[in-house]
Protein backbone atom coordinates (compact mmCIF):
# COMPACT_ATOMS: atom_id res chain seq x y z
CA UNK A 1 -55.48 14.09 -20.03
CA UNK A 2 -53.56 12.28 -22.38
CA UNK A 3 -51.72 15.53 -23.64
CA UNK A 4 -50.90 16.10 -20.05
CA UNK A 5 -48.84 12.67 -19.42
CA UNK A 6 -47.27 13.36 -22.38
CA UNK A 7 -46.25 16.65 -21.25
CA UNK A 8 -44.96 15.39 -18.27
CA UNK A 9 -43.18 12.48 -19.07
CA UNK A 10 -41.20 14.29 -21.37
CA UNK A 11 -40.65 16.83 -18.79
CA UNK A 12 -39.09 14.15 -16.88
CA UNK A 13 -37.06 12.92 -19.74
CA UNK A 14 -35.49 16.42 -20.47
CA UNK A 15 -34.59 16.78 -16.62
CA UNK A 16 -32.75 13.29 -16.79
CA UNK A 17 -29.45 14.94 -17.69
CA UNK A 18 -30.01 17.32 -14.70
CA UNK A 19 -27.66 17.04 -11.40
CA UNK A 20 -27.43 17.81 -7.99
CA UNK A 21 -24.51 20.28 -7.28
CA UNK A 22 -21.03 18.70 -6.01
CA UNK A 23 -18.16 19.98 -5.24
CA UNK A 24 -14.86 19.60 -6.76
CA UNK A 25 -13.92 16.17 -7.51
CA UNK A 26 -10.35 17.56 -7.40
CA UNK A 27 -8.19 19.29 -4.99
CA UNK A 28 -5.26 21.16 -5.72
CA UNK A 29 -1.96 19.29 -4.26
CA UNK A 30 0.59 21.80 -2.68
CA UNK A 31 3.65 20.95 -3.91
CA UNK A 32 6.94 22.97 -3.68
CA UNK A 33 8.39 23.89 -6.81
CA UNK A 34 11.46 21.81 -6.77
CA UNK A 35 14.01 19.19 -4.81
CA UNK A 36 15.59 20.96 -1.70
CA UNK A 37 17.69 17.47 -2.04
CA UNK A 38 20.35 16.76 -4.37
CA UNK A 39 18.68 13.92 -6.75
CA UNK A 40 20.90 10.38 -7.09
CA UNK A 41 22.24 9.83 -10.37
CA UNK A 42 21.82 13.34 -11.74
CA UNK A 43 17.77 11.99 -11.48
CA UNK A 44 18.62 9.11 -13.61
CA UNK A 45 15.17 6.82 -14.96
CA UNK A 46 14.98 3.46 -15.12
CA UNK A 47 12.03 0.90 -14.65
CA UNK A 48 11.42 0.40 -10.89
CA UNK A 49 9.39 -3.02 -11.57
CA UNK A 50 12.89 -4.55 -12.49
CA UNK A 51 14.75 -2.35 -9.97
CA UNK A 52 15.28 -5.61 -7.55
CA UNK A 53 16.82 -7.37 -9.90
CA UNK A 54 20.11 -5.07 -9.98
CA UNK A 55 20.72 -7.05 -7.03
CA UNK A 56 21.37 -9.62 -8.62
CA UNK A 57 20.51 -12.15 -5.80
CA UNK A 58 17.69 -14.85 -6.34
CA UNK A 59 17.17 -15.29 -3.13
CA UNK A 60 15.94 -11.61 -2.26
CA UNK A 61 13.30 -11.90 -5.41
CA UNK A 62 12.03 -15.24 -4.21
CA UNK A 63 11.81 -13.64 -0.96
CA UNK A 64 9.62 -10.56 -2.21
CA UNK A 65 7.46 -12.84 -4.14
CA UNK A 66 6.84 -15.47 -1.73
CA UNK A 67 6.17 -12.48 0.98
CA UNK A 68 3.57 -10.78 -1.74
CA UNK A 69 1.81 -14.16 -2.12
CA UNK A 70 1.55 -14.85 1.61
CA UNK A 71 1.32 -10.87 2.58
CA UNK A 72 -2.35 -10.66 4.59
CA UNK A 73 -1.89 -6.43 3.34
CA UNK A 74 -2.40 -7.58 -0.20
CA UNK A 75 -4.74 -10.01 0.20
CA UNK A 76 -7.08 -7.48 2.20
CA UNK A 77 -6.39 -5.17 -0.37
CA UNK A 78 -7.75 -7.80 -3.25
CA UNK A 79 -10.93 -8.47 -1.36
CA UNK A 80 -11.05 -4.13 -1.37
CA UNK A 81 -10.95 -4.04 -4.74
CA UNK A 82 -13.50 -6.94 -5.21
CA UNK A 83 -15.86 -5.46 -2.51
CA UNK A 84 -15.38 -2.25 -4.49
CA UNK A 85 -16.45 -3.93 -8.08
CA UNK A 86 -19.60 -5.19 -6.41
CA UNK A 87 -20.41 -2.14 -4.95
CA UNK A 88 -19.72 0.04 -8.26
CA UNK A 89 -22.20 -2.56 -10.47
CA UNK A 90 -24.78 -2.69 -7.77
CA UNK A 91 -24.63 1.58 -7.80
CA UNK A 92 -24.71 1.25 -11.64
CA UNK A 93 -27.73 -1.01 -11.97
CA UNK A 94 -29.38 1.58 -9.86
CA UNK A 95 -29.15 3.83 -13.26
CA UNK A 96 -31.46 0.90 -15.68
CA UNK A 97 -34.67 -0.44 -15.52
CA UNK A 98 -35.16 -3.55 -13.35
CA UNK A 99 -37.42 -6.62 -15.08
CA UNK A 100 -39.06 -9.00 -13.07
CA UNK A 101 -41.12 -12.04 -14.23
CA UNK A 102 -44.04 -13.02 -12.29
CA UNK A 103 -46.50 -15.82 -12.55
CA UNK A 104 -49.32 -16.92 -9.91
CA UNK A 105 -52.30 -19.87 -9.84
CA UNK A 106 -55.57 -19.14 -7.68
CA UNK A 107 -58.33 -21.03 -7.78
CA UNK A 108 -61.79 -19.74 -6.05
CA UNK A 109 -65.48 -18.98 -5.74
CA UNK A 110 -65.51 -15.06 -4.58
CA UNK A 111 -69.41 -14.36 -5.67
CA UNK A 112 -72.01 -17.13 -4.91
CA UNK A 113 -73.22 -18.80 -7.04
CA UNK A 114 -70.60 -18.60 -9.26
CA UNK A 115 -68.90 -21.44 -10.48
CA UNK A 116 -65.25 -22.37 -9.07
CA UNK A 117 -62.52 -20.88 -11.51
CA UNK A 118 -58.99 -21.39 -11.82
CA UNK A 119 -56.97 -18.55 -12.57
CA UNK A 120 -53.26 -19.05 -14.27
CA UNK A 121 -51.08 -15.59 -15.09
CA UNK A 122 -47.36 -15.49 -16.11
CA UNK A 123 -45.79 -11.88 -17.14
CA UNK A 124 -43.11 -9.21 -17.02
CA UNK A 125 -43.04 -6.59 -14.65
CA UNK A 126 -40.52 -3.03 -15.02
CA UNK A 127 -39.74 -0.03 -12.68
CA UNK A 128 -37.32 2.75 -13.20
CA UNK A 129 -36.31 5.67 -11.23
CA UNK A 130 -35.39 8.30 -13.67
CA UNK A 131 -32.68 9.88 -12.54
CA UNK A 132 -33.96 14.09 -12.54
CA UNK A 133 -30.87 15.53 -10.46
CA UNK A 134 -28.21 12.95 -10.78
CA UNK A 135 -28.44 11.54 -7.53
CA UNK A 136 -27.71 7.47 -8.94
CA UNK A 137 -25.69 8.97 -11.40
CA UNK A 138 -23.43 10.31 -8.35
CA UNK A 139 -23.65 7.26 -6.49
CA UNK A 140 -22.56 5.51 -9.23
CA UNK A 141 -19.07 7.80 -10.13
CA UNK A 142 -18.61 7.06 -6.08
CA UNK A 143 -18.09 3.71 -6.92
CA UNK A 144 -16.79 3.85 -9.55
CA UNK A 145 -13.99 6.49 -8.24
CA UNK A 146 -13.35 4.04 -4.80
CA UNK A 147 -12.92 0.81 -7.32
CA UNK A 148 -9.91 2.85 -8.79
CA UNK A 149 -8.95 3.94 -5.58
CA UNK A 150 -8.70 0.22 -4.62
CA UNK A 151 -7.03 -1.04 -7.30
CA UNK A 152 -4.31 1.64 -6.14
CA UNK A 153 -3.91 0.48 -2.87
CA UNK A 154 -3.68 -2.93 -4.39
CA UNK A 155 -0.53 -2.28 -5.73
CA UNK A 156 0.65 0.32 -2.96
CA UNK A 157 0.24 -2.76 -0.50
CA UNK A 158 2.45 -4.54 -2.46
CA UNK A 159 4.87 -2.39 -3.18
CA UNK A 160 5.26 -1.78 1.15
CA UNK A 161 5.74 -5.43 1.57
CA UNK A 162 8.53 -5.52 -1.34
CA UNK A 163 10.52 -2.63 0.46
CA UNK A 164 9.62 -4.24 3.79
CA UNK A 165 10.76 -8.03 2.63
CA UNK A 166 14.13 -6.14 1.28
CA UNK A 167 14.80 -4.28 4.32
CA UNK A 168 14.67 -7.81 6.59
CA UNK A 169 16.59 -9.49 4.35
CA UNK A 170 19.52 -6.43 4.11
CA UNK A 171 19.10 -6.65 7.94
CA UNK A 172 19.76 -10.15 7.93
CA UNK A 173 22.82 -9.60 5.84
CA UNK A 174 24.34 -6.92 7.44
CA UNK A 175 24.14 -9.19 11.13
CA UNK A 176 25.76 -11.73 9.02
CA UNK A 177 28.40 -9.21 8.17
CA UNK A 178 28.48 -7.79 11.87
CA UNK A 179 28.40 -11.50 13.15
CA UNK A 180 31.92 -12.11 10.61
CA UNK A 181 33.64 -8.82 12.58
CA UNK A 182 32.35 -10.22 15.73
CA UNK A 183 33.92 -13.77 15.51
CA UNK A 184 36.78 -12.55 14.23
CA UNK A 185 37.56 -10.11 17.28
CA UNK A 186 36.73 -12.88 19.48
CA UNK A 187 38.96 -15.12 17.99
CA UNK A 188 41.59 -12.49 18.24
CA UNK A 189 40.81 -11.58 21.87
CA UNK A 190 40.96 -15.45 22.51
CA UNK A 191 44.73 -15.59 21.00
CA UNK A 192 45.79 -12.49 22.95
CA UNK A 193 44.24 -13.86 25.91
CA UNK A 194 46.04 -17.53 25.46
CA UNK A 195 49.89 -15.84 25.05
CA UNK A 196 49.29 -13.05 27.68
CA UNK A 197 48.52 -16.23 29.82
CA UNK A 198 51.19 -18.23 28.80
CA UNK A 199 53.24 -14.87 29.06
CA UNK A 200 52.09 -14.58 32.80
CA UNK A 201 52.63 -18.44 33.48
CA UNK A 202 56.46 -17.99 32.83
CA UNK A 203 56.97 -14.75 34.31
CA UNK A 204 57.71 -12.15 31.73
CA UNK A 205 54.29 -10.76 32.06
CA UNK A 206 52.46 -9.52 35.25
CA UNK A 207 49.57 -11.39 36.28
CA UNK A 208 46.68 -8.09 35.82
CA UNK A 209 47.54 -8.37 32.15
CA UNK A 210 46.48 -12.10 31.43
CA UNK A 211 43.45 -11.30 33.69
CA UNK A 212 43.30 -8.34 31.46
CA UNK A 213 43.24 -10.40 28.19
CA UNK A 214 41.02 -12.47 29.86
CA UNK A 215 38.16 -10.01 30.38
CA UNK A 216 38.67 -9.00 27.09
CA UNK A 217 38.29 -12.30 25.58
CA UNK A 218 35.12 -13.13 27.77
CA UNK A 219 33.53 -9.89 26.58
CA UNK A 220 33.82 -10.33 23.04
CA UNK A 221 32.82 -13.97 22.97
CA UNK A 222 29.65 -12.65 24.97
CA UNK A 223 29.29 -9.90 21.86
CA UNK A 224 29.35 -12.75 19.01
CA UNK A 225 27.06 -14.58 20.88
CA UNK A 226 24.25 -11.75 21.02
CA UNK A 227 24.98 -10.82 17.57
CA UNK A 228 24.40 -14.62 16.75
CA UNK A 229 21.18 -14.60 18.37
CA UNK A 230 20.50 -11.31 16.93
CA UNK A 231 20.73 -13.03 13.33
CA UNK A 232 18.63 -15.67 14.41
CA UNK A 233 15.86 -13.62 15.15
CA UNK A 234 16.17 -11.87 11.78
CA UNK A 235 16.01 -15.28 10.08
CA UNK A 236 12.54 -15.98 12.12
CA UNK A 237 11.42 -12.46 11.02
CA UNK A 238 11.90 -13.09 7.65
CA UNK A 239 10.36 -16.53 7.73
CA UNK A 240 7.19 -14.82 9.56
CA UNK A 241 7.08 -12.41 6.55
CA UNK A 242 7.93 -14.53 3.54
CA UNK A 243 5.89 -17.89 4.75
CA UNK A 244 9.56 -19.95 3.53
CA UNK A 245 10.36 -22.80 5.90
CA UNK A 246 12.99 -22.12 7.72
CA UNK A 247 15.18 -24.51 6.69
CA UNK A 248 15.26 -23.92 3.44
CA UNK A 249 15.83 -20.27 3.84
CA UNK A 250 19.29 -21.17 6.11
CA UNK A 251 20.18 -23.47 3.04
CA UNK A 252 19.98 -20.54 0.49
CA UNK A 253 21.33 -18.21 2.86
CA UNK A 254 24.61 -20.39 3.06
CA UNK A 255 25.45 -18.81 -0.57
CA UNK A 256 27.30 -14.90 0.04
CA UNK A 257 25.84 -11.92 -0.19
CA UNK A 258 27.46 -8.59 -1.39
CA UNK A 259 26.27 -4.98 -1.37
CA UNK A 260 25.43 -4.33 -4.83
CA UNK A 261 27.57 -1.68 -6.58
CA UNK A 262 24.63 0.24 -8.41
CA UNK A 263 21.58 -0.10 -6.08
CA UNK A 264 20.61 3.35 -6.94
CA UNK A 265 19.30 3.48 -10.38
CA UNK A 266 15.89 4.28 -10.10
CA UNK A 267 13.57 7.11 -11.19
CA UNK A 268 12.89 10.29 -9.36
CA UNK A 269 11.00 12.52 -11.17
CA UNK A 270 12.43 16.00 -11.50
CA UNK A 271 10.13 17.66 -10.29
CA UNK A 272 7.84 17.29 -7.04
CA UNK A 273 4.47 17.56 -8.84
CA UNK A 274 5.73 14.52 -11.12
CA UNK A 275 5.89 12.46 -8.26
CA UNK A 276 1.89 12.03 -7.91
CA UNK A 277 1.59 10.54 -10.62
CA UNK A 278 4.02 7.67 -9.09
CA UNK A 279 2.61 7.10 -5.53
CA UNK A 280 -0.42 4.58 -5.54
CA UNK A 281 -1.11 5.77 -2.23
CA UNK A 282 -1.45 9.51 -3.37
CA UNK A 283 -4.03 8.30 -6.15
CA UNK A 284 -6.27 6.56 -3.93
CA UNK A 285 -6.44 9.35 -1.44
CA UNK A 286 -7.29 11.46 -4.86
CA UNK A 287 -9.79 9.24 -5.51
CA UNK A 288 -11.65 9.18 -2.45
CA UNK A 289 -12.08 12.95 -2.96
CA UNK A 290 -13.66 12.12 -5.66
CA UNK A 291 -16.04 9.48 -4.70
CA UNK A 292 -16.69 11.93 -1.62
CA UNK A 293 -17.62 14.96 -3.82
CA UNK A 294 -19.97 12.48 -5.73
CA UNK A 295 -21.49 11.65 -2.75
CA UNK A 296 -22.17 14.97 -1.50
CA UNK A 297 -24.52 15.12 -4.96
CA UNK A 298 -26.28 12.27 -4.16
CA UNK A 299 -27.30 13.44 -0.75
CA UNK A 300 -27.83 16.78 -2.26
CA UNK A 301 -30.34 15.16 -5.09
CA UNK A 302 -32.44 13.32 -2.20
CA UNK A 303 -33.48 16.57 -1.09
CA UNK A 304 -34.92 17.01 -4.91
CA UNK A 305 -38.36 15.78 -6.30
CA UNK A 306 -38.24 11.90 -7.52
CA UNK A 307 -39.90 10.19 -10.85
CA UNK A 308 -40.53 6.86 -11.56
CA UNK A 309 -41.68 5.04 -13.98
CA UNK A 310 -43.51 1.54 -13.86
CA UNK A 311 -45.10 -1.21 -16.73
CA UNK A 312 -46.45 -4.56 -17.30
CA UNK A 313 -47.18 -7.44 -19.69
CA UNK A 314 -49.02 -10.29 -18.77
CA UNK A 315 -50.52 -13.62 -20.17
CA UNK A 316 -52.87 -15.63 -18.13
CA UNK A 317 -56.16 -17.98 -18.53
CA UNK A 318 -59.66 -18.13 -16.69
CA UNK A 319 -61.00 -22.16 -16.76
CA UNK A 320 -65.02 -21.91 -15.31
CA UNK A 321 -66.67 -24.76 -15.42
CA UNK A 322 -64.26 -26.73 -17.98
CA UNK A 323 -64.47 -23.09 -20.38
CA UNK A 324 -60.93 -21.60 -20.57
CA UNK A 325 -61.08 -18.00 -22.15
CA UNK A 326 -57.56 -16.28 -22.56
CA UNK A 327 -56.46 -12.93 -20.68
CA UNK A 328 -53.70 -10.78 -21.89
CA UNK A 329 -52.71 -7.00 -20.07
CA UNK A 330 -50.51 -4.23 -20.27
CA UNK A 331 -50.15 -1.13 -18.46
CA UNK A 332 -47.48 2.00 -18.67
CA UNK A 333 -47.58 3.76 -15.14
CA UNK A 334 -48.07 5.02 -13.27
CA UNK A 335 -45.63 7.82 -13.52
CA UNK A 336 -45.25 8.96 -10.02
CA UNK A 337 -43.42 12.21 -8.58
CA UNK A 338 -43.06 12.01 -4.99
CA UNK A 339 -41.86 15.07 -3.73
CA UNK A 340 -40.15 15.26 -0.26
CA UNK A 341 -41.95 17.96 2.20
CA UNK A 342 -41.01 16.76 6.06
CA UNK A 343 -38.57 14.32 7.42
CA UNK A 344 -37.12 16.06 10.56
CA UNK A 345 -33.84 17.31 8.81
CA UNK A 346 -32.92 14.02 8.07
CA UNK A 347 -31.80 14.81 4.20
CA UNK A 348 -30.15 18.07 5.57
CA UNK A 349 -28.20 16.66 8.22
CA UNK A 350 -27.50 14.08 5.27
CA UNK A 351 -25.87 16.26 3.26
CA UNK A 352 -24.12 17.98 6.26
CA UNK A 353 -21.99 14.73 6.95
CA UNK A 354 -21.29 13.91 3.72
CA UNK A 355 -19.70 17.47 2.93
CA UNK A 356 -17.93 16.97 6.05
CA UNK A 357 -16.73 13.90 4.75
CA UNK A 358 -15.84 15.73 1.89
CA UNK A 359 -13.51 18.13 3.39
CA UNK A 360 -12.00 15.39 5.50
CA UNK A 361 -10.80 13.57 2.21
CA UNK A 362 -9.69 16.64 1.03
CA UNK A 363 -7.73 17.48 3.80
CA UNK A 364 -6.45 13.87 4.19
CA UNK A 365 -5.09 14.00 0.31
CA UNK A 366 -3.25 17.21 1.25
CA UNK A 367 -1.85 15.16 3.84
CA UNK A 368 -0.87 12.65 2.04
CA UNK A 369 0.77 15.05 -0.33
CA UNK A 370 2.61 16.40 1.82
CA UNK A 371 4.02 12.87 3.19
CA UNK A 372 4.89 11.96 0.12
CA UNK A 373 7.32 14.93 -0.58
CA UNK A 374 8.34 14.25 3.04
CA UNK A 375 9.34 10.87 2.22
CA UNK A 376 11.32 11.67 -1.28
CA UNK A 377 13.42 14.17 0.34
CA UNK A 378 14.22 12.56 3.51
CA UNK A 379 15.49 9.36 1.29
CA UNK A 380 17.71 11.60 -0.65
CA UNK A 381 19.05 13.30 2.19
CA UNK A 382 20.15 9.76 3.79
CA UNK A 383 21.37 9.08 0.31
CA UNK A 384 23.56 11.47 0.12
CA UNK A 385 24.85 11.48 3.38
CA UNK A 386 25.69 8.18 2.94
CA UNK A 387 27.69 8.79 -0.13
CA UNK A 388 29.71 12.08 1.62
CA UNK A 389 30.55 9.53 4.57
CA UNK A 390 31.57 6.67 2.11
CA UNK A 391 35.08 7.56 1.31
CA UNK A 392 35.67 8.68 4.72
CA UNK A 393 34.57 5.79 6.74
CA UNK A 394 36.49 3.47 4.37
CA UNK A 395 40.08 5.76 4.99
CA UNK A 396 39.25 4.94 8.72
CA UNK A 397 38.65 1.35 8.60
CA UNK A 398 41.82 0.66 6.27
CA UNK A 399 43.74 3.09 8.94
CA UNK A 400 42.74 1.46 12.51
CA UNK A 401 42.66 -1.83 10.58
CA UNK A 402 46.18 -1.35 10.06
CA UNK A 403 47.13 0.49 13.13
CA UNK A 404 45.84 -2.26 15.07
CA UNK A 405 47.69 -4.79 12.71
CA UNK A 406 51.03 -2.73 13.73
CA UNK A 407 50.29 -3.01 17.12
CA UNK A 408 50.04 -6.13 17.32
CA UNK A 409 53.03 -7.07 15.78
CA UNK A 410 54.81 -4.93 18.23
CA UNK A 411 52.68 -6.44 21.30
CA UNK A 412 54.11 -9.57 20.25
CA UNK A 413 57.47 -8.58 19.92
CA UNK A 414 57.11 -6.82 23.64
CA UNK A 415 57.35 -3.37 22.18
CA UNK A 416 53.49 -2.33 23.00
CA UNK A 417 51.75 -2.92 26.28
CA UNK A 418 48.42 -4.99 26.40
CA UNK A 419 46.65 -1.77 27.40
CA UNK A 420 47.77 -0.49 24.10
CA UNK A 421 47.10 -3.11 21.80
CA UNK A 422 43.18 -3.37 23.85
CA UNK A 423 42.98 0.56 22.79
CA UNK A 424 44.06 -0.33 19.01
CA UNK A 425 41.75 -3.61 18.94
CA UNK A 426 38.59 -1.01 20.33
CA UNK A 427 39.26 1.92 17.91
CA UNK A 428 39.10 -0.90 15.27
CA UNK A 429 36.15 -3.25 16.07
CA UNK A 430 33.95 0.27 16.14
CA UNK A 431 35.53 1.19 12.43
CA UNK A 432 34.54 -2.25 11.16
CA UNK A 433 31.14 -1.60 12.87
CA UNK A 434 30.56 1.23 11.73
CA UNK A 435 31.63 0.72 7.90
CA UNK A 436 29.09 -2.39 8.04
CA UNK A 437 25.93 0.24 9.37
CA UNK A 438 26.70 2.28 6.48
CA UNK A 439 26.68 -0.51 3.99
CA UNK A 440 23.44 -1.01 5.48
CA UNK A 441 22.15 1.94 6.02
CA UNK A 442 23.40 3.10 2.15
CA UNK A 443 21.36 0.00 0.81
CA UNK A 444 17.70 1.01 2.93
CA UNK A 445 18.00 4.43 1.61
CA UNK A 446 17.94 3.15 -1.47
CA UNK A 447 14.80 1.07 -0.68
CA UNK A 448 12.77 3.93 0.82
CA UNK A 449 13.58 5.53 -2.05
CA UNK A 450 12.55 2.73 -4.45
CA UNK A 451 9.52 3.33 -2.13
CA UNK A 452 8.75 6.76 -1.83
CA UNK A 453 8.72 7.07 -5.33
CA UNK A 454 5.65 4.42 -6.11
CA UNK A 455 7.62 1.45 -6.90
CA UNK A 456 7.21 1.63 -10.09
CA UNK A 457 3.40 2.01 -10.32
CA UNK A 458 2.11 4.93 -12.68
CA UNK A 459 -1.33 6.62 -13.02
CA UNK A 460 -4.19 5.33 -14.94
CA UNK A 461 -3.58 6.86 -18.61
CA UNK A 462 -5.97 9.69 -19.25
CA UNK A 463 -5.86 10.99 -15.34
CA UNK A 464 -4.14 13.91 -14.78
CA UNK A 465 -3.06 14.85 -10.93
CA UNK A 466 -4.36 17.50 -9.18
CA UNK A 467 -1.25 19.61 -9.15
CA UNK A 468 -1.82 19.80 -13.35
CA UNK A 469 -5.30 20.92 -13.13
CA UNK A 470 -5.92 24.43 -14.60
């Protein structure tokens, strides 16, 4: 008999290492071979965690900062990561030995006549489940792989509020900047609407033209007002996002603000398979492959034979009638196999939805692949055709700036009719407009970029993507 338990338990020992199929923990990413988009900078590196500070504004960094602190994304994303730790120690503790200490007092008379006795015992008691087709083991690297995956999204939450922050405060900017045009063409419109008047009052002009000027005047003084209120609202926005009183945001915004010259300087890998190992978001979908394939094992394994092993120590006393007498036990065992015959499918259909869940990861990391590359080349694209339309749109605004300047100067001199200089005055207000979009839209290409491309986070060292997998 005793050969026999030996037998066995080292059976069970030896089968330890065993485990339950899975499939791969790894997909392979489907990415084309190179950039259909013409990369910024010739694909120029530099470090994208000090990328905002090329602005060179202290105000946008507080901003970022303040919004990261107060962001309820990243703080949902910390609690992730710490419900994630929990979950991978509990799944690891699943892999030892538990100890508990017990200790109990009875005192009784079971068999008449016999004396009362008090009965004291303290000991240790241990149970393990060894592990014979991985199933813990696979619960555990399920964990383990959704902890990482956390972490990831940690930092890809950040990273979306940084680009978001950025893009409401360039937003606030630019309104500032379309606010400027719009004062200023209202405070023309007002001057040409005051001499056309005066011009009409003493009979050199006809009266249609000062009523002329006049509706001109009204309508751009209603323009600066909606772009005022527009600007408001982007202040409140910001405030909403960033958690800064208000007034001391308007205080700090009093100080200009000015397109920087090089907002561009930030990596892009060369080639599209680089760039998974720079998007947090890309990683975590990884991951959850991962932890899905691992969990596929461990419903696979619950379908398997299970062994565990059980012992105890104990110390305790017998007192009969004022005689104590000493007890101490032991026992190893039993070693029980329990060996699953019928539970209505329930294991099966078990392992069912967790392959299903499997393939749903998988397909939601090609996905996300695929987004990613989406992403890149649609902020390149907007890059560079906001560089090809730089030059162009600055030849226009210098020209109708000055054709309108011209015109003017011969309105006032009674060479140009009102009609003409109202034509000039239109064809340059929508220059100016448009010169301050692409300012604006130049700068948030440059910030889906920056996010696109990670924002500067990198991949665990020793984890290679997908797309490098032999």
């Amino acid at each position: 008999m005793k050969k026999l338990r030996f037998i066995a338990a080292a059976a069970a020992l030896g089968l330890a290492g065993c485990s339950g199929p899975r499939p791969p923990g790894q997909v392979a990413a489907d990415t084309p071979a190179q950039w259909y988009a013409p990369l910024p900078h010739n694909g120029t590196l530099t470090d994208l965690t000090t990328w905002w500070q090329q602005f060179n504004d202290p105000l946008l960094i507080e901003l970022i900062e303040s919004a990261q602190a107060a962001s309820p994304t990243v703080a949902t994303a910390a609690t992730r990561i710490r419900q994630a730790r929990a979950t991978r120690i509990g799944a690891g503790a699943a892999l030892l030995p538990t100890l508990d200490a017990v200790a109990s007092a009875q005192r009784g008379n079971n068999q008449p006549p016999v004396p009362l006795a008090t009965t004291l015992q303290a000991g240790l008691q241990t149970a393990w489940e060894i592990d014979l087709f991985g199933g813990n083991r696979a619960a555990a690297d399920a964990a383990q792989a959704r902890l990482e995956g956390a972490r990831a999204g940690w930092h890809d939450a950040r990273v979306s509020v940084a680009a978001e922050t950025a893009n409401g405060y360039v937003s606030l900017r630019t309104c500032e900047q379309q606010l400027a045009v719009a004062n200023n063409d209202a405070k023309s419109r007002s001057e040409t609407a005051r001499l056309s008047d005066l011009s009409a009052r003493a009979g050199f002009a006809a009266p249609a033209n000062a009523a002329l000027a006049r509706a001109s005047a009204a309508e751009s003084s209603a323009r600066a007002i909606q772009q005022r209120a527009q600007c408001d609202i982007e202040v409140k926005a910001l405030v909403a996002l960033s958690a800064m009183p208000e007034p001391r945001l308007r205080q700090q915004l009093t100080i200009g603000w000015s397109e920087p010259a090089q907002a561009g300087a930030l990596a892009v890998a060369s080639l599209p398979a680089q760039l998974l190992a720079q998007r947090p978001d890309v990683y975590q979908a990884e991951r959850e492959v991962a932890a899905a394939s691992a969990e596929v094992g461990n419903a696979r394994a619950q379908r398997f034979p299970r062994l565990s092993l059980s012992g105890s120590i104990a110390v305790g006393s017998v007192r009969i009638d004022g005689v104590s007498t000493d007890l101490q036990t032991w026992s190893i065992g039993p070693l029980a196999l329990t060996l699953p015959i019928f539970d209505g499918g329930r294991r099966a259909a078990n392992v069912d939805a967790a392959q299903a869940r499997y393939e749903e990861a998988a397909l939601q990391y090609a996905a996300r692949v695929r987004q990613a590359v989406r992403e890149v080349e649609e902020a390149l694209v907007n890059l560079e055709s906001a560089r090809l339309r730089t030059d162009d749109a600055r030849v226009a605004t210098e020209g109708y700036r000055a054709s309108f300047a011209a015109t003017d100067a011969r309105y006032r001199s009674g060479l140009a009719s009102l009609v003409e200089l109202e034509d000039a005055r239109r064809t340059a207000l929508a220059a100016e407009t448009a010169w301050v979009a692409l300012q604006r839209e130049r700068v948030a290409a440059w910030i889906a970029l920056y996010r696109a491309v990670g924002g500067g986070w990198a991949r665990p060292a020793g984890m290679a993507t997908a797309a490098t997998q032999p």
